[in-house]
C-alpha atoms as a PDB file:
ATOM      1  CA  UNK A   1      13.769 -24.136  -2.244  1.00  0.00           C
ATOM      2  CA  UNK A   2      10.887 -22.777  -3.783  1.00  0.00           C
ATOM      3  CA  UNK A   3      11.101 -22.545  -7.879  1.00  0.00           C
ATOM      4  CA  UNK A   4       8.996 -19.841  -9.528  1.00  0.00           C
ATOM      5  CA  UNK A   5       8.830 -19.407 -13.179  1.00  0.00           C
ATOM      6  CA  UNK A   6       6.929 -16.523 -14.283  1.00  0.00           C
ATOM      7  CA  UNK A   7       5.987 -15.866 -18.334  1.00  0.00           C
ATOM      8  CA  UNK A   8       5.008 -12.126 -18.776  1.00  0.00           C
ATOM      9  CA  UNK A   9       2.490 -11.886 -15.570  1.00  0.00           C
ATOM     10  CA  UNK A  10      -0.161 -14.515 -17.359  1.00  0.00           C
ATOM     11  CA  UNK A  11       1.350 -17.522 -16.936  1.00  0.00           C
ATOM     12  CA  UNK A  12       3.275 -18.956 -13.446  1.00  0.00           C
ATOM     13  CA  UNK A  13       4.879 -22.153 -12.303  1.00  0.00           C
ATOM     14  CA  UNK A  14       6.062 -22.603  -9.092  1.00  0.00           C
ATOM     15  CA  UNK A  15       7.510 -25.284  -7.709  1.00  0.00           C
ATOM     16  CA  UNK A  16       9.325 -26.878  -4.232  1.00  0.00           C
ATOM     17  CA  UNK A  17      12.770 -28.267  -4.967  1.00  0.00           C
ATOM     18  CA  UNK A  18      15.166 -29.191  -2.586  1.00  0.00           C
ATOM     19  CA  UNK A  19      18.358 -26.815  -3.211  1.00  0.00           C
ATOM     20  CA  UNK A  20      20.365 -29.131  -5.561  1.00  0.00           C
ATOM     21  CA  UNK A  21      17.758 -29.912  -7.471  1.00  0.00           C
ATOM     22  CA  UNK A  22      16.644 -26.586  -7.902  1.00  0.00           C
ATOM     23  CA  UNK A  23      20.299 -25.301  -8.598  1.00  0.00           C
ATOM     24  CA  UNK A  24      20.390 -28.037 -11.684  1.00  0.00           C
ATOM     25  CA  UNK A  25      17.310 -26.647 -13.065  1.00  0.00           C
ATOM     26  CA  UNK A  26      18.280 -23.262 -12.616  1.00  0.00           C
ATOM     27  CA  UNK A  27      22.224 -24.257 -14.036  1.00  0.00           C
ATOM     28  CA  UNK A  28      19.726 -26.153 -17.067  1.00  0.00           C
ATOM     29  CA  UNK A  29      17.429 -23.147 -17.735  1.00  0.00           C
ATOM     30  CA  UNK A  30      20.108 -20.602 -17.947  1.00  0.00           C
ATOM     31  CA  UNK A  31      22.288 -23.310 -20.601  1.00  0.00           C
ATOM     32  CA  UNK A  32      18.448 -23.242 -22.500  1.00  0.00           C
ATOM     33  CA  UNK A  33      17.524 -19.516 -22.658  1.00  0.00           C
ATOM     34  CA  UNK A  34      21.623 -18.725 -23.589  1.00  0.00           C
ATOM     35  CA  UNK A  35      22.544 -21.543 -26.468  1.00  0.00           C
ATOM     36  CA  UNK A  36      23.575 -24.521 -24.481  1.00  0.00           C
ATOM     37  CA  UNK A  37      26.554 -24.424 -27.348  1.00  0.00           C
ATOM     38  CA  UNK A  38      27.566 -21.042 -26.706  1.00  0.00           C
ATOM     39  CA  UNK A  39      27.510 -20.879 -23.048  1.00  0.00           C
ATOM     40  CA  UNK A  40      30.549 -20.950 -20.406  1.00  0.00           C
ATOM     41  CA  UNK A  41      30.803 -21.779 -17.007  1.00  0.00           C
ATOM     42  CA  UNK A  42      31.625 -17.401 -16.647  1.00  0.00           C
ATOM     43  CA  UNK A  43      28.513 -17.009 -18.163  1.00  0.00           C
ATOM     44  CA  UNK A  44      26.711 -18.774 -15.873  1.00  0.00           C
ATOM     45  CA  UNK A  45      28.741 -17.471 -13.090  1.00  0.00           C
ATOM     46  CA  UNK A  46      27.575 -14.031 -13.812  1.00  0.00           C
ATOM     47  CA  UNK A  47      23.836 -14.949 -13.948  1.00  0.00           C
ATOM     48  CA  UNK A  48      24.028 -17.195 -10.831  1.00  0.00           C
ATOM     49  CA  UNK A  49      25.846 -13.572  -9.306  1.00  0.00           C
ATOM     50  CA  UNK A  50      22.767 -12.225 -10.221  1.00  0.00           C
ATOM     51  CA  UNK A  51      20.985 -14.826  -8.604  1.00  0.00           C
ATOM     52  CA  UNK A  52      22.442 -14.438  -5.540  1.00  0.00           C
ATOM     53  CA  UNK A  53      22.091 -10.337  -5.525  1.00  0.00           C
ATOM     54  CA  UNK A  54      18.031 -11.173  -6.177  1.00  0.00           C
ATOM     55  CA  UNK A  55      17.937 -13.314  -3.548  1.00  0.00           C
ATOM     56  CA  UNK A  56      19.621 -11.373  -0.891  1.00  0.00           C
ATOM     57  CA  UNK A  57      17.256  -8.865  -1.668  1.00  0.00           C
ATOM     58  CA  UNK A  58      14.186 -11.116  -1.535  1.00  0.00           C
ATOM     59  CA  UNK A  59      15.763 -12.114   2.203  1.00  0.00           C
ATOM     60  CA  UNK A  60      15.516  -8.379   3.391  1.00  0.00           C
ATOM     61  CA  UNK A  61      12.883  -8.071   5.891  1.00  0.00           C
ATOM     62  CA  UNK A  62      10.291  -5.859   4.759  1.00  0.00           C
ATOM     63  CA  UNK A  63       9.061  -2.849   6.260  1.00  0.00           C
ATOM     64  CA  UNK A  64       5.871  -2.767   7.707  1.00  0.00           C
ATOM     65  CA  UNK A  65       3.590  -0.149   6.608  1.00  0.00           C
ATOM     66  CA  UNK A  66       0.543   0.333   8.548  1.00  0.00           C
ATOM     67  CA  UNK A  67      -2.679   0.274   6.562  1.00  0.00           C
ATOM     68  CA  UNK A  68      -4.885   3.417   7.436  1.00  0.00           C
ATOM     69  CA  UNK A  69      -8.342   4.571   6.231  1.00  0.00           C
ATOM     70  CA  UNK A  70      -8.019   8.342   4.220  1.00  0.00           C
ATOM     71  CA  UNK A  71     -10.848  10.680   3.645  1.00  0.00           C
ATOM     72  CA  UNK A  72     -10.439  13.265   1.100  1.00  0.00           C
ATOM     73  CA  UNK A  73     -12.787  15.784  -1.099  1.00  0.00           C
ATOM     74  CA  UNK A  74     -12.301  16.117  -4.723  1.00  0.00           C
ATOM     75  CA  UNK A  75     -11.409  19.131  -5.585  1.00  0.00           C
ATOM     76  CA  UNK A  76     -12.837  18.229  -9.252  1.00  0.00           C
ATOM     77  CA  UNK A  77     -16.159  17.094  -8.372  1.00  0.00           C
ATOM     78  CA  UNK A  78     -16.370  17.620  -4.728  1.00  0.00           C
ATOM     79  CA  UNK A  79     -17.254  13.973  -4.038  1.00  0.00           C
ATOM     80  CA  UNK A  80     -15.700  12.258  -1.201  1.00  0.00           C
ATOM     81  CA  UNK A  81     -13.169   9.845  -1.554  1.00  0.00           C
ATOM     82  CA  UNK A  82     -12.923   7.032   0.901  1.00  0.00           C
ATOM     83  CA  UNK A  83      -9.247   4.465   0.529  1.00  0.00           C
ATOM     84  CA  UNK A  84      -7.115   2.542   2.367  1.00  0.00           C
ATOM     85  CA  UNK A  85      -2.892   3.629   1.768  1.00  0.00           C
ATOM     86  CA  UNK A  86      -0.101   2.298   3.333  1.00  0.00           C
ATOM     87  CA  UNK A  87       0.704   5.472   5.945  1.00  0.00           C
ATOM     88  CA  UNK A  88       4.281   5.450   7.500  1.00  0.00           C
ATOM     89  CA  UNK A  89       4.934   8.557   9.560  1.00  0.00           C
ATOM     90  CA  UNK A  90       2.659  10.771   8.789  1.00  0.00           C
ATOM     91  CA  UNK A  91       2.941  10.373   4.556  1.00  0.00           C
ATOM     92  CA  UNK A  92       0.924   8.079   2.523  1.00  0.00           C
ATOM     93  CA  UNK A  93       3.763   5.415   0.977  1.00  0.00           C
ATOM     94  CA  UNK A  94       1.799   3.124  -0.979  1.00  0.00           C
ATOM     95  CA  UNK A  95       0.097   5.531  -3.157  1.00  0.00           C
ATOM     96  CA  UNK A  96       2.103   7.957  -5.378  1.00  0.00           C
ATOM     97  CA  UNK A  97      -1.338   9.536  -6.561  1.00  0.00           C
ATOM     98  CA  UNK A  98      -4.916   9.061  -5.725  1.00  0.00           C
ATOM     99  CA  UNK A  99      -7.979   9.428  -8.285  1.00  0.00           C
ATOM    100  CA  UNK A 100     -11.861  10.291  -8.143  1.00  0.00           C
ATOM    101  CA  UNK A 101     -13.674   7.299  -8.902  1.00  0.00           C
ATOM    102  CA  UNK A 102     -16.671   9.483  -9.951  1.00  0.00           C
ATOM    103  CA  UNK A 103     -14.800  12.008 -12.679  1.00  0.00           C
ATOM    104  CA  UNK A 104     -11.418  10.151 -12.463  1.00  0.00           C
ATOM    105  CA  UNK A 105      -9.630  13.447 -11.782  1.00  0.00           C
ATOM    106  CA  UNK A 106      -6.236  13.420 -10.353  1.00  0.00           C
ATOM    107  CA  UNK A 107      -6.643  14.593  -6.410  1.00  0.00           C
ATOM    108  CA  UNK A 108      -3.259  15.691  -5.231  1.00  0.00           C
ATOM    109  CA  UNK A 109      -2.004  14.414  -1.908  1.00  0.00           C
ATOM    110  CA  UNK A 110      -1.880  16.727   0.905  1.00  0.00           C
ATOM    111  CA  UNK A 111      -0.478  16.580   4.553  1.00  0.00           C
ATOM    112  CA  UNK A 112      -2.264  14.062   6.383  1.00  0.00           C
ATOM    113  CA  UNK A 113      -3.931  14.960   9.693  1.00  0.00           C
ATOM    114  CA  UNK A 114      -5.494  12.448  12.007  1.00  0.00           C
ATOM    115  CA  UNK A 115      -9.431  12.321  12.997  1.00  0.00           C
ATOM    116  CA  UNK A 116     -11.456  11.437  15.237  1.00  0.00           C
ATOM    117  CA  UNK A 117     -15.200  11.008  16.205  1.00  0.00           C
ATOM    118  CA  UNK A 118     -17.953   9.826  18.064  1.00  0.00           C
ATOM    119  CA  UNK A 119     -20.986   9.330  16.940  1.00  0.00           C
ATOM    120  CA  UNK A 120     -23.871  11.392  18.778  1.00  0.00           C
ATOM    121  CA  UNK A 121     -26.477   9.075  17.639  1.00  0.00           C
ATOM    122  CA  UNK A 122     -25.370   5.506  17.732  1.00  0.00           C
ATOM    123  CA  UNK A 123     -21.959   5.788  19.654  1.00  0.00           C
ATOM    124  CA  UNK A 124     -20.272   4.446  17.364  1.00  0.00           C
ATOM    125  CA  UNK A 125     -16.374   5.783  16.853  1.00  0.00           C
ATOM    126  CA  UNK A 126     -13.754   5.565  14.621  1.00  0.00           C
ATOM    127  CA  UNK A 127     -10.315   7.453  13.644  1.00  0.00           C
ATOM    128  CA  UNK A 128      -9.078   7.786  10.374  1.00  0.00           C
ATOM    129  CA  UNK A 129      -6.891  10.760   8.177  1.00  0.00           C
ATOM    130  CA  UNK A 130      -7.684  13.379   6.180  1.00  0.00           C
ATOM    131  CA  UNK A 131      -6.287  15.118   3.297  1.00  0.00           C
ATOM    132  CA  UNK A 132      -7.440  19.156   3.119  1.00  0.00           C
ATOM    133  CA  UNK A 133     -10.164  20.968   4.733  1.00  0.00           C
ATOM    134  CA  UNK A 134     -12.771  18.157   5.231  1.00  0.00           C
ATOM    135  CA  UNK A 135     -15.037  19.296   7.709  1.00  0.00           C
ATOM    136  CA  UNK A 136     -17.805  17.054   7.986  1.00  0.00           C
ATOM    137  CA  UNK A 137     -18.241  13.682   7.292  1.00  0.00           C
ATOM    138  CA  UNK A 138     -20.716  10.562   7.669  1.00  0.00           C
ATOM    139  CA  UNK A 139     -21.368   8.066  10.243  1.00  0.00           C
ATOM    140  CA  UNK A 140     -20.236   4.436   9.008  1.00  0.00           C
ATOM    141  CA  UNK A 141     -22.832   2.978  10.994  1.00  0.00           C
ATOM    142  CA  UNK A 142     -26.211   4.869  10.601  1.00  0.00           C
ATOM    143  CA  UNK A 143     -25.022   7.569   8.167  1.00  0.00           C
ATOM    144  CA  UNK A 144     -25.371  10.683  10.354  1.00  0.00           C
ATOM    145  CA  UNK A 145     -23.681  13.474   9.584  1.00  0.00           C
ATOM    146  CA  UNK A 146     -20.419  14.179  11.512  1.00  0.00           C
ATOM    147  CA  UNK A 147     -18.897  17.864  12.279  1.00  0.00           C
ATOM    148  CA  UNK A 148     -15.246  17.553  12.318  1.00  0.00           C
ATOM    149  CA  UNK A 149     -13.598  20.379  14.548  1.00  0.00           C
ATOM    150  CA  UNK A 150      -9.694  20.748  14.739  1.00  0.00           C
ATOM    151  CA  UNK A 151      -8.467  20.799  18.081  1.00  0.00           C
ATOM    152  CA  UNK A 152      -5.276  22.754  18.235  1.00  0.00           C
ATOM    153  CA  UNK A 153      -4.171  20.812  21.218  1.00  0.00           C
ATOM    154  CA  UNK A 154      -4.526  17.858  20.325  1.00  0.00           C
ATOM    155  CA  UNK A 155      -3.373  18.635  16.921  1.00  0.00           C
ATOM    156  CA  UNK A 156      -6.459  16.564  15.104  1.00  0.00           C
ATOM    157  CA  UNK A 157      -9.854  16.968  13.644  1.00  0.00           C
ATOM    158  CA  UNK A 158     -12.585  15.556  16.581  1.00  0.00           C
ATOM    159  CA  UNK A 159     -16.251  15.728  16.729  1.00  0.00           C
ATOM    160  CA  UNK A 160     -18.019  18.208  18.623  1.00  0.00           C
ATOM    161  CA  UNK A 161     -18.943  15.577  20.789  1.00  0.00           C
ATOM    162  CA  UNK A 162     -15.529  14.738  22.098  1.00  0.00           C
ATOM    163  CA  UNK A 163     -14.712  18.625  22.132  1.00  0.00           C
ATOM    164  CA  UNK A 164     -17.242  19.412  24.625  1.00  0.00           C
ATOM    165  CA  UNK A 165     -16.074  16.431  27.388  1.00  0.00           C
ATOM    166  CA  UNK A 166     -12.425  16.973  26.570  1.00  0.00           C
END
């Protein structure tokens, strides 16, 4: 059973106990932090409640929360921001808020729609979301610059590239 002591985000122990063992140190620390004089067994009972509450929700299998690139203009400073947020259905969940890294301005978070392009000059291609009315963007391999077109149909943003063949 794995032991983890943790003092105000600076300092950490951790440790791997088997269960009794780590059940007397946890029985020990609890007797410590509370008085060891003016603690009883209900105390403890309550704490090690706790305990068990924590680590039932530590057990809970997390939800996994695909990690997306999002393209967005500032509407500060017009400079485009580039992140990665957790995106689950269609809404950004890892991010309450994103900022500008060039004037640090607040950039309010929009519905999401997908893109998708092709580079004309090195073939390169890549898909990725956008907040707002981007329209053009750049090449991550040679730096080109990329008209973004939103197909109705398809109910994205592609590059005139794929428009035409489609």
């Amino acid at each position: 059973m794995k032991v983890a002591i943790t003092l105000n985000k600076i300092s950490r122990f951790n440790i791997d106990l088997p269960e009794i063992d780590a059940t007397r140190l946890y029985n020990h620390l609890v007797r410590a932090a509370l008085g060891s004089e003016t603690v009883q067994d209900s105390e403890v009972k309550k704490v090690e409640d706790t305990k068990e509450i924590v680590i039932a929700e530590e057990q809970e299998p997390k939800e996994y929360v695909m990690k997306r690139l999002v393209m967005v203009k500032c509407p500060h400073c017009n400079e485009l921001l580039i992140t990665v947020v957790g995106i689950k259905d269609g809404q950004i969940v890892s991010h309450k808020s994103l900022s500008c890294k060039k004037c640090h301005g607040e950039i309010p978070i929009s519905e999401l729609k997908l893109a998708l392009y092709e580079c004309p000059n090195c073939g390169v291609k890549a898909d990725f979301f956008i907040m707002g009315d981007l329209e053009e963007v750049h090449c991550k391999k040679c730096a080109s610059v990329i008209d973004l077109i939103w197909n109705e149909k398809r109910k994205r943003y592609i590059s005139a590239n794929l428009l035409e063949r489609k």
